[in-house]
Protein backbone atom coordinates (compact mmCIF):
# COMPACT_ATOMS: atom_id res chain seq x y z
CA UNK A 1 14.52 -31.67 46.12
CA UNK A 2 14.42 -32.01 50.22
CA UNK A 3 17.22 -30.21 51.89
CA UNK A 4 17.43 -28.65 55.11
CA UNK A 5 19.62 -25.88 56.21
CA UNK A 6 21.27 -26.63 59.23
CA UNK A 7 22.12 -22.78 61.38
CA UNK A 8 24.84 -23.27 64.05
CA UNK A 9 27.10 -21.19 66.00
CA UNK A 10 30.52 -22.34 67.52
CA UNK A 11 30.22 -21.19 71.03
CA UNK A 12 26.86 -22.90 70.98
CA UNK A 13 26.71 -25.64 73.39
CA UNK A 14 23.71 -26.86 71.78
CA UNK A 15 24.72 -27.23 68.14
CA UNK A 16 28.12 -29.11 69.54
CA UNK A 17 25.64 -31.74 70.63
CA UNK A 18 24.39 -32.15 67.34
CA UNK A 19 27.74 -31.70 65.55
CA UNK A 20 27.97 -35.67 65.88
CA UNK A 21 24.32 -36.69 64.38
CA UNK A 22 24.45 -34.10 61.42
CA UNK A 23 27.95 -35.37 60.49
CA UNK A 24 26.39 -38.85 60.63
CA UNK A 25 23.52 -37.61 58.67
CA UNK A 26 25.45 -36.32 56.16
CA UNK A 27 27.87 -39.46 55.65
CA UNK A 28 25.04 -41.56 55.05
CA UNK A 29 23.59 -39.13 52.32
CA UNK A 30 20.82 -36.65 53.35
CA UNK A 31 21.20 -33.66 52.01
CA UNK A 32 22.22 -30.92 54.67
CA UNK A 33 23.56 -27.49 53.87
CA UNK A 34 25.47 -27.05 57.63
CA UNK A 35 25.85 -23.23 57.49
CA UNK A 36 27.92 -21.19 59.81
CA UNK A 37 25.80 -18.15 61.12
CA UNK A 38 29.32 -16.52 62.16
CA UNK A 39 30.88 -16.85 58.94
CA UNK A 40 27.90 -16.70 56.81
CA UNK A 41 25.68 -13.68 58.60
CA UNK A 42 24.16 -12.66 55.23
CA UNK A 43 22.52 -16.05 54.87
CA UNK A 44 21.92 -16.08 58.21
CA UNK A 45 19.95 -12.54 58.55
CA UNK A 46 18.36 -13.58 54.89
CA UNK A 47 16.41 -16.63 56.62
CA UNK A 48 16.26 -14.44 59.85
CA UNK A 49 17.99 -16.68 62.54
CA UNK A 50 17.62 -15.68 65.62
CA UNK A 51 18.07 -19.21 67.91
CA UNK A 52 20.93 -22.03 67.23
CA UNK A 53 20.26 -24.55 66.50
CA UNK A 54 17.90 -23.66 63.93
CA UNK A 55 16.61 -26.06 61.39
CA UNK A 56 14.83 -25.53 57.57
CA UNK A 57 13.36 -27.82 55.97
CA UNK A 58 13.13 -26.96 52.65
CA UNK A 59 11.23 -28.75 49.32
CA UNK A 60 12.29 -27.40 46.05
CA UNK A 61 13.53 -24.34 47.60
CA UNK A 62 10.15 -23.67 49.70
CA UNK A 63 10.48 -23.39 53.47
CA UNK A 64 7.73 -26.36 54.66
CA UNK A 65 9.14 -26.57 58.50
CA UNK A 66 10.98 -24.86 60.79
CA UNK A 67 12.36 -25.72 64.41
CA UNK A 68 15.03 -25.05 66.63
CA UNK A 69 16.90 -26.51 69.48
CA UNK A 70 18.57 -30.25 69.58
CA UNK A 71 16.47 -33.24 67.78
CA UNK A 72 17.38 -36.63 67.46
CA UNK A 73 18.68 -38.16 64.03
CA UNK A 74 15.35 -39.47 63.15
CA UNK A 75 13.09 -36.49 63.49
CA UNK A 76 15.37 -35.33 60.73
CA UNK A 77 15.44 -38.37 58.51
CA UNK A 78 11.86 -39.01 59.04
CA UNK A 79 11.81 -34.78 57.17
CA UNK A 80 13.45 -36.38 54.19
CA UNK A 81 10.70 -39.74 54.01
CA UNK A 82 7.73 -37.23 54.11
């Protein structure tokens, strides 16, 4: 199973521009945990997050990639088509 985790922050600017592109994302199927670092600080300091936006891509609950900072929408769909 592909999935990535998807680490924001509220009061980051950055993740509020990709607010719109993973909600799109999401809508039309691709499976994205969105995850909180505020509310969920245990997850976050279990994958060590240290930037937001920070991206995991995940297969079968192995960590392939990892990036941070704003990406278009299909950087991340092209992750799923690998």
């Amino acid at each position: 199973m592909r999935v990535i985790k998807y680490f924001y922050s509220e009061n980051c600017s950055f993740c509020e521009t990709m607010k719109p592109r993973i909600l799109n994302l999401v809508k039309n199927g691709y499976d994205i945990e969105v995850i909180d670092v505020n509310e969920y600080s245990d997850i976050a300091d279990e994958y060590d997050i240290e930037e937001m936006p920070t991206f995991i891509f995940e297969i079968d609950g192995e960590e392939i990639e990892r990036w941070t900072g704003v990406t278009d929408e299909l950087t991340l769909e092209q992750k799923f088509r690998q």
